[in-house]
PDB file of N, CA and C in Angstrom:
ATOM      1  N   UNK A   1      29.281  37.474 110.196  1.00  0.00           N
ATOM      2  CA  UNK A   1      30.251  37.034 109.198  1.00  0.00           C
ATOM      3  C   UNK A   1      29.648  37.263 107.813  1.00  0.00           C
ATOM      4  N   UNK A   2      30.538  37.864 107.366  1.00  0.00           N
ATOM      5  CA  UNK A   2      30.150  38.013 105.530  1.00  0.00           C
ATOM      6  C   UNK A   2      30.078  36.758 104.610  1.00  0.00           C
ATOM      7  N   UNK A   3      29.424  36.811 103.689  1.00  0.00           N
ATOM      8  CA  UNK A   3      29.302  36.171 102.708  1.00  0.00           C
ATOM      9  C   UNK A   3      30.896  35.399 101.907  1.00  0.00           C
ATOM     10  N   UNK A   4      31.832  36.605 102.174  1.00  0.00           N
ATOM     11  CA  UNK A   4      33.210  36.605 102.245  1.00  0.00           C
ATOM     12  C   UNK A   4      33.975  36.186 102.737  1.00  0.00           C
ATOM     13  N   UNK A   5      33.695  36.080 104.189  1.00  0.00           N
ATOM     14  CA  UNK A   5      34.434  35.935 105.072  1.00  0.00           C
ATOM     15  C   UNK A   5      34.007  34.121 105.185  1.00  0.00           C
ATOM     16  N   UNK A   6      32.829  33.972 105.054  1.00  0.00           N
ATOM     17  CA  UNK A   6      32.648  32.634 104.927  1.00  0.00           C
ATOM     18  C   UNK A   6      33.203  31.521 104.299  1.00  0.00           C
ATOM     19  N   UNK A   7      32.876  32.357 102.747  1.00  0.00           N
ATOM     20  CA  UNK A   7      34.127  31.498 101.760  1.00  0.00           C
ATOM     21  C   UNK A   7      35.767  31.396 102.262  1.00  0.00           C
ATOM     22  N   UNK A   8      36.017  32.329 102.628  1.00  0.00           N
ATOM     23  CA  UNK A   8      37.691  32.618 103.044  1.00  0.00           C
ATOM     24  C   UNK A   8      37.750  31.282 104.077  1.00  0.00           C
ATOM     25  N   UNK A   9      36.765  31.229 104.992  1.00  0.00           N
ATOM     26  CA  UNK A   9      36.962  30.489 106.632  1.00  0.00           C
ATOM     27  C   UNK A   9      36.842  28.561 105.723  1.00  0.00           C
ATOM     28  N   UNK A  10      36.188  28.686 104.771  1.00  0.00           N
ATOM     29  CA  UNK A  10      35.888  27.596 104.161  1.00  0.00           C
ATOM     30  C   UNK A  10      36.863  26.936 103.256  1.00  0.00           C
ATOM     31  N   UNK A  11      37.656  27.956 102.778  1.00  0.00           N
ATOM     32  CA  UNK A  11      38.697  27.682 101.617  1.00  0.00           C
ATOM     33  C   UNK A  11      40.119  27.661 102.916  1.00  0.00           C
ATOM     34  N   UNK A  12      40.139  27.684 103.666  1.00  0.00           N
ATOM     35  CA  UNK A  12      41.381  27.854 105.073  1.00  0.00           C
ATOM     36  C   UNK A  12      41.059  26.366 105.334  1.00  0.00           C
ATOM     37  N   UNK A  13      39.484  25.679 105.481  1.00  0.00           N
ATOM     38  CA  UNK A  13      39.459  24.291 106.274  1.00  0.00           C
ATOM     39  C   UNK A  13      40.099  23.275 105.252  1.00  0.00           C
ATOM     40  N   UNK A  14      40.120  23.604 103.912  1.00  0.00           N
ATOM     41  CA  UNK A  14      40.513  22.494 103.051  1.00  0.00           C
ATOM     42  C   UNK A  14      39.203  22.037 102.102  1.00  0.00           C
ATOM     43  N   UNK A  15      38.113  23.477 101.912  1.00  0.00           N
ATOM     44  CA  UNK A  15      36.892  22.979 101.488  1.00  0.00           C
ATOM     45  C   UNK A  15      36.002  22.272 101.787  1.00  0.00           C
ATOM     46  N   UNK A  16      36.209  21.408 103.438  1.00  0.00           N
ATOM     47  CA  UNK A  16      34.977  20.877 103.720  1.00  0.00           C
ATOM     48  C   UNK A  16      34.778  21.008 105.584  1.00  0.00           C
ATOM     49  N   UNK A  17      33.915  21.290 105.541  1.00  0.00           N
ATOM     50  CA  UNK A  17      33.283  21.827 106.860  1.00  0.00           C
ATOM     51  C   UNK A  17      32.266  20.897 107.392  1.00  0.00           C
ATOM     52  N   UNK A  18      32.059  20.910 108.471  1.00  0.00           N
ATOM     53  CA  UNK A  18      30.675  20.142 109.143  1.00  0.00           C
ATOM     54  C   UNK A  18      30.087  21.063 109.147  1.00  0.00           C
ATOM     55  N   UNK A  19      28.307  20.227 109.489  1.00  0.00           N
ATOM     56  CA  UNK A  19      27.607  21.298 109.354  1.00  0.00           C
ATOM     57  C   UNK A  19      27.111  21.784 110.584  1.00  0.00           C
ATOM     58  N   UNK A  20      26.617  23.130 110.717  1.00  0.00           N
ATOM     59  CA  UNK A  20      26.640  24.365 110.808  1.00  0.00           C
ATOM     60  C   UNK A  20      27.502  24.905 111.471  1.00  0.00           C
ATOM     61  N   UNK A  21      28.874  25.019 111.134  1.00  0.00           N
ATOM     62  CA  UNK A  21      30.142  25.371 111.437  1.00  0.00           C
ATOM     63  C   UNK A  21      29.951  27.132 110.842  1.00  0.00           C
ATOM     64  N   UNK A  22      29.282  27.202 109.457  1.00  0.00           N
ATOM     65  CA  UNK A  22      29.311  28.007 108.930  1.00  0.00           C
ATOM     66  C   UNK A  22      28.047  28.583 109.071  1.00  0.00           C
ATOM     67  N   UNK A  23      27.875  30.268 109.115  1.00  0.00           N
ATOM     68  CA  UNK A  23      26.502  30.967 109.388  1.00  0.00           C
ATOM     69  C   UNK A  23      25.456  30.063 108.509  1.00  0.00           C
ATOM     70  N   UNK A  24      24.077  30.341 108.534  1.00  0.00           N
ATOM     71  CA  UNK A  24      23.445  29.778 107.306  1.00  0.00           C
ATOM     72  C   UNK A  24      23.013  30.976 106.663  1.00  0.00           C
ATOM     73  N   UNK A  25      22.647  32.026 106.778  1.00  0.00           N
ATOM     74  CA  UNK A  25      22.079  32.687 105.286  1.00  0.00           C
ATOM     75  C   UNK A  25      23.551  33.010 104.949  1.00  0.00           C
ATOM     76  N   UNK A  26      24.764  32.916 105.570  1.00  0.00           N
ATOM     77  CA  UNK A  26      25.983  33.294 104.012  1.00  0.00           C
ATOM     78  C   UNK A  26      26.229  32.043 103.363  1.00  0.00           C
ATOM     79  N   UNK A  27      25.942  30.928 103.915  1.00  0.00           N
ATOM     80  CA  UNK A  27      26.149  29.293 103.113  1.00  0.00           C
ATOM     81  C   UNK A  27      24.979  29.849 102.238  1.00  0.00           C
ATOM     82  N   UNK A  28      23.777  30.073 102.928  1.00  0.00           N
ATOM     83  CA  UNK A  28      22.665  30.039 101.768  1.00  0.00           C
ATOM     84  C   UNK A  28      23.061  30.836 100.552  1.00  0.00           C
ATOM     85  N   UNK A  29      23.900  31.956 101.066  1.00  0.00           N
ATOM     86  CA  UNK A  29      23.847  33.027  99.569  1.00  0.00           C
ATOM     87  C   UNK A  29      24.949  32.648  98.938  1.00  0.00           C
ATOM     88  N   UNK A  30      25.754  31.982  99.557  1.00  0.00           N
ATOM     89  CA  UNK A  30      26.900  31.441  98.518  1.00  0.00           C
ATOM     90  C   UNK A  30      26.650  29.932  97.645  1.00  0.00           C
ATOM     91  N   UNK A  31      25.833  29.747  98.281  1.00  0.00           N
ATOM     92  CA  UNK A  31      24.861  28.098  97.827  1.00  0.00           C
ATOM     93  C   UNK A  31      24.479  28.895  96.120  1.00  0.00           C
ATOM     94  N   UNK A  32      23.243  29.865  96.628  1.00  0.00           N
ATOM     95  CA  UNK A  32      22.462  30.083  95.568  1.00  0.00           C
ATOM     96  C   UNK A  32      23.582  30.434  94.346  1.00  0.00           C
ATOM     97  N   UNK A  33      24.909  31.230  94.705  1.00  0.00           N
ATOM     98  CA  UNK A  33      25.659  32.019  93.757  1.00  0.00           C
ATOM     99  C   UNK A  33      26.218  30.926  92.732  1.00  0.00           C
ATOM    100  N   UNK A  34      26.002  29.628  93.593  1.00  0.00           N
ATOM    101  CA  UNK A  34      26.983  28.281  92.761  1.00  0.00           C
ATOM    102  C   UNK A  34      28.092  28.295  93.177  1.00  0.00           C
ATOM    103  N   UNK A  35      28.586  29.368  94.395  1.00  0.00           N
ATOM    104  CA  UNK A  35      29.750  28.737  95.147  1.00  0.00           C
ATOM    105  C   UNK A  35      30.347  27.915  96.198  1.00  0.00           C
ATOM    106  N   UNK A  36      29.517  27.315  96.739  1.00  0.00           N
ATOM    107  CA  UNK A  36      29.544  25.733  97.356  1.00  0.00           C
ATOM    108  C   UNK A  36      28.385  24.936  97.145  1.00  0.00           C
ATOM    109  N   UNK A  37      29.143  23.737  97.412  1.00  0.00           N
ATOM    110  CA  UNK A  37      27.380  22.296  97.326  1.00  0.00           C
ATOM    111  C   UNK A  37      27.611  21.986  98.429  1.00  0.00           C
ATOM    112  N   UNK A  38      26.712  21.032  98.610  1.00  0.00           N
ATOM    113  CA  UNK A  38      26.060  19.999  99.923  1.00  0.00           C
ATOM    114  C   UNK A  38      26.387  18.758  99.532  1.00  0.00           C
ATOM    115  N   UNK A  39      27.173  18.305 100.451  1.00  0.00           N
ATOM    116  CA  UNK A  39      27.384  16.597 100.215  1.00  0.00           C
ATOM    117  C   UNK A  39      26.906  16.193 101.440  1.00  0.00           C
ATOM    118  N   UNK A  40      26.538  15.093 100.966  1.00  0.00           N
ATOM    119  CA  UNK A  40      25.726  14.341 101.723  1.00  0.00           C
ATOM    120  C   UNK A  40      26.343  12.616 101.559  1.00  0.00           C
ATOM    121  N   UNK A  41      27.171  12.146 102.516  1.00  0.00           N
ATOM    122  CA  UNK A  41      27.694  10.534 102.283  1.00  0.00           C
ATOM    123  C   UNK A  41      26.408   9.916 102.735  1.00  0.00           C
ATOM    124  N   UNK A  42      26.148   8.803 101.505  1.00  0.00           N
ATOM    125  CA  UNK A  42      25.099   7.954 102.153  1.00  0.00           C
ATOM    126  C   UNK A  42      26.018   6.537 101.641  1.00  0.00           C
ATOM    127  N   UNK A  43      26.030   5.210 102.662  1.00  0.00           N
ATOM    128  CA  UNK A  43      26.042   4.776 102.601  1.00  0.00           C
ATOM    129  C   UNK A  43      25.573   3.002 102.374  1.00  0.00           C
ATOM    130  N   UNK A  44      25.892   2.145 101.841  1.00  0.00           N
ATOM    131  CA  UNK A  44      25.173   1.011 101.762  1.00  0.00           C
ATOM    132  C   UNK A  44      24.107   0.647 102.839  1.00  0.00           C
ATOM    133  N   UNK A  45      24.486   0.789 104.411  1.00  0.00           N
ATOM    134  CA  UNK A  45      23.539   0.344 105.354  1.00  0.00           C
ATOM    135  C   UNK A  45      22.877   1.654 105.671  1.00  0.00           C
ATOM    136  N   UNK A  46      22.887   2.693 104.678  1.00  0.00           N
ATOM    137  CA  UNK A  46      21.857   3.817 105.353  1.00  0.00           C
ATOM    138  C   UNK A  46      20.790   3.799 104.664  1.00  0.00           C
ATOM    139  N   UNK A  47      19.359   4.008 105.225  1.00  0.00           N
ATOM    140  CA  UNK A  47      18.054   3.734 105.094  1.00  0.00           C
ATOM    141  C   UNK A  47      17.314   5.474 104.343  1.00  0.00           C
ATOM    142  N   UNK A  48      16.640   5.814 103.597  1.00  0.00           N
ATOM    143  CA  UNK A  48      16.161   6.776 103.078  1.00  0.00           C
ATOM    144  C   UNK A  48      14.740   6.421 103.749  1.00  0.00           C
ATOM    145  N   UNK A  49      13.843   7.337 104.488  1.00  0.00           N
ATOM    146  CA  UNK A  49      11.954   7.293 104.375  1.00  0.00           C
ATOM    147  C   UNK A  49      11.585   8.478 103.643  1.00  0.00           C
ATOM    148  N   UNK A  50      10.323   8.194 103.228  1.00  0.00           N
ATOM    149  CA  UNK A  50       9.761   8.931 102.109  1.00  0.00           C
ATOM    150  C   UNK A  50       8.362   8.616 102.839  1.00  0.00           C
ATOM    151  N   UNK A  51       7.873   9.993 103.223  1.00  0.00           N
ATOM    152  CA  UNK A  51       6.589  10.195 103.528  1.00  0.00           C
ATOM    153  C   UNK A  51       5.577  10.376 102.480  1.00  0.00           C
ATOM    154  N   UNK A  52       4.338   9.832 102.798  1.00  0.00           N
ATOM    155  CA  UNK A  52       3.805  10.199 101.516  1.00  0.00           C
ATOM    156  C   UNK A  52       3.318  11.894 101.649  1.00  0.00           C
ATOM    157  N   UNK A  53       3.646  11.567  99.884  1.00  0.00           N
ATOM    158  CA  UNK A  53       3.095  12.852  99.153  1.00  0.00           C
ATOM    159  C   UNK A  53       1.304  13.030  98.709  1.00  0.00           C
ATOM    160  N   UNK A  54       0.622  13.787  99.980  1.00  0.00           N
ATOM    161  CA  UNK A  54      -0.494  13.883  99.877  1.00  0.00           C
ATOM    162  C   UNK A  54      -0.738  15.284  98.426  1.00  0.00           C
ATOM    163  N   UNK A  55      -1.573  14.546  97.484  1.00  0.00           N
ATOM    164  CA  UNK A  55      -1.847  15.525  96.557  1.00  0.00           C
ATOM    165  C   UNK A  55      -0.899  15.609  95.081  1.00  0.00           C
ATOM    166  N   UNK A  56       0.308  14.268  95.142  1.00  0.00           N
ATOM    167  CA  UNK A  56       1.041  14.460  94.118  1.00  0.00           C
ATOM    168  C   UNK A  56       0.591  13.944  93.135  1.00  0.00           C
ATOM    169  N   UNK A  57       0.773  14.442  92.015  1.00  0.00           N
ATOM    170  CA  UNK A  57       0.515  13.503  90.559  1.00  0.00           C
ATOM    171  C   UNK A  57       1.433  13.906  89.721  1.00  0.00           C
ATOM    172  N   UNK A  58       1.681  12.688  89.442  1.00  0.00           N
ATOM    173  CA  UNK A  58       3.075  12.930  88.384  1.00  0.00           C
ATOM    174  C   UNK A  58       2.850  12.965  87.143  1.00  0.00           C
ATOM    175  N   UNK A  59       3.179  13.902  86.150  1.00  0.00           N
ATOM    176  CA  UNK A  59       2.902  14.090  84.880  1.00  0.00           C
ATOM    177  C   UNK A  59       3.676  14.049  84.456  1.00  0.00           C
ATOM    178  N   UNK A  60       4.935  12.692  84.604  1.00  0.00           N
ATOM    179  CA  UNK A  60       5.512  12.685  83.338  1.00  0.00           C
ATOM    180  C   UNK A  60       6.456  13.702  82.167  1.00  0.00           C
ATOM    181  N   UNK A  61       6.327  14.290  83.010  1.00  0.00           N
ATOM    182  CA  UNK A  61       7.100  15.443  82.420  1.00  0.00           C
ATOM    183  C   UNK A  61       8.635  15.446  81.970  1.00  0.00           C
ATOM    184  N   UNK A  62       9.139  15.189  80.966  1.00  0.00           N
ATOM    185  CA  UNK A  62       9.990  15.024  79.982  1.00  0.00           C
ATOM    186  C   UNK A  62      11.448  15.552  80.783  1.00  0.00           C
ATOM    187  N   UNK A  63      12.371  15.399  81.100  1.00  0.00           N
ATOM    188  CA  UNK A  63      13.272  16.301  81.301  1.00  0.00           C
ATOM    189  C   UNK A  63      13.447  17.216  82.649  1.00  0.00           C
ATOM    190  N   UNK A  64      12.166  16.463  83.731  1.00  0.00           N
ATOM    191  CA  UNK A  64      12.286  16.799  85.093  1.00  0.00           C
ATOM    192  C   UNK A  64      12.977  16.139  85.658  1.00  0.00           C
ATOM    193  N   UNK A  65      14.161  16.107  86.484  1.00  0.00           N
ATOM    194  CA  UNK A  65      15.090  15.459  87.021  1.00  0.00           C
ATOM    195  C   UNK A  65      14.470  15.227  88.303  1.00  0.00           C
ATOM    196  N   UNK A  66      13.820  16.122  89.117  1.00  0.00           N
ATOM    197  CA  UNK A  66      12.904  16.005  90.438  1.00  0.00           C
ATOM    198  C   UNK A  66      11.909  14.642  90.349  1.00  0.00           C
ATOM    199  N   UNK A  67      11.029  15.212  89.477  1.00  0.00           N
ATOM    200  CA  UNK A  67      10.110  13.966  88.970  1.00  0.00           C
ATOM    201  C   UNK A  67      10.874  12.473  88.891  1.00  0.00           C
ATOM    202  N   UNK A  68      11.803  12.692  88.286  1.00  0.00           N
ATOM    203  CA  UNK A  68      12.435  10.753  87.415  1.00  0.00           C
ATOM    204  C   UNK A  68      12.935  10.942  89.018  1.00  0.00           C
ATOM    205  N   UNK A  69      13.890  11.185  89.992  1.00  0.00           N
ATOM    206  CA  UNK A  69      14.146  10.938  90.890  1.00  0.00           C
ATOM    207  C   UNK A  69      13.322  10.640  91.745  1.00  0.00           C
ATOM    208  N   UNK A  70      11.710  10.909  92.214  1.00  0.00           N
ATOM    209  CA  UNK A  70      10.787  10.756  93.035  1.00  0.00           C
ATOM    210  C   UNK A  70      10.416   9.251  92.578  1.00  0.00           C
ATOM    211  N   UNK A  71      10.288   9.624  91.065  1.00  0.00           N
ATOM    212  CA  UNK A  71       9.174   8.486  90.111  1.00  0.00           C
ATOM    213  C   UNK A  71      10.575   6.987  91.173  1.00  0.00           C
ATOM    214  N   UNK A  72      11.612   6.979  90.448  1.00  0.00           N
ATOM    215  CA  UNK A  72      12.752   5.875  91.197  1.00  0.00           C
ATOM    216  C   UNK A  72      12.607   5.316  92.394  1.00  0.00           C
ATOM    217  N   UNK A  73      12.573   6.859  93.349  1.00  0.00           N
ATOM    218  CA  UNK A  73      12.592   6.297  94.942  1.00  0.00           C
ATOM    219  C   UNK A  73      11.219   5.334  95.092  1.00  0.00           C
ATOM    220  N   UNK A  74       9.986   5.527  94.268  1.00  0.00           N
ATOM    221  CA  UNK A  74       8.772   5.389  94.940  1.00  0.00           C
ATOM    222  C   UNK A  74       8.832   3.952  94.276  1.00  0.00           C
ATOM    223  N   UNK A  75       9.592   3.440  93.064  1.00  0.00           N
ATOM    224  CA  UNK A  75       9.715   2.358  92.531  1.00  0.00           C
ATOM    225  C   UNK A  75      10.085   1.570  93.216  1.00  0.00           C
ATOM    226  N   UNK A  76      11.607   1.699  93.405  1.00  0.00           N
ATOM    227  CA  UNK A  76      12.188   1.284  94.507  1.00  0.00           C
ATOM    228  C   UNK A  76      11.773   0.438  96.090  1.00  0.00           C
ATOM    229  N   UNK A  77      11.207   1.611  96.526  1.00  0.00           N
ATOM    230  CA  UNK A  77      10.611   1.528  97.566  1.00  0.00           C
ATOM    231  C   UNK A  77       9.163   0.803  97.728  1.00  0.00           C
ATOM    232  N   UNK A  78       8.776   0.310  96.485  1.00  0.00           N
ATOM    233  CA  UNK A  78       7.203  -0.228  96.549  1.00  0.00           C
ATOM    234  C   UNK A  78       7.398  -1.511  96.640  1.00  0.00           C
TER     235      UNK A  78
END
């Protein structure tokens, strides 16, 4: 299945699919293009684990969205 044909089979379901309904390297290449996202429902009674990160150090770095999101969970979670 094409990259094409993917979007087409995707835009026919009503835009949302389970997953791996759809190939993965044409999700992947239509991912990267910015033509679909990943949702993910999390709900109130669902639990996140966070393994540790052997070797991380956080520097604070101004304007990393990765970072302030890690820096949160590990807050959170302590």
């Amino acid at each position: 299945m094409s990259a094409r044909a993917a979007l087409h089979s995707l835009s026919q379901s009503g835009g949302a699919v389970l997953a791996g309904t759809l190939p993965r390297r044409e999700l992947g290449a239509l991912y990267s293009a910015g033509c679909v996202r990943y949702e993910v429902p999390i709900t109130a009674r669902d639990r996140v684990g966070v393994p540790p990160l052997v070797g991380f150090v956080m520097n604070r770095v101004k304007g990393d969205w990765l970072e302030k999101l890690l820096y949160d969970m590990f807050v959170s979670t302590d």
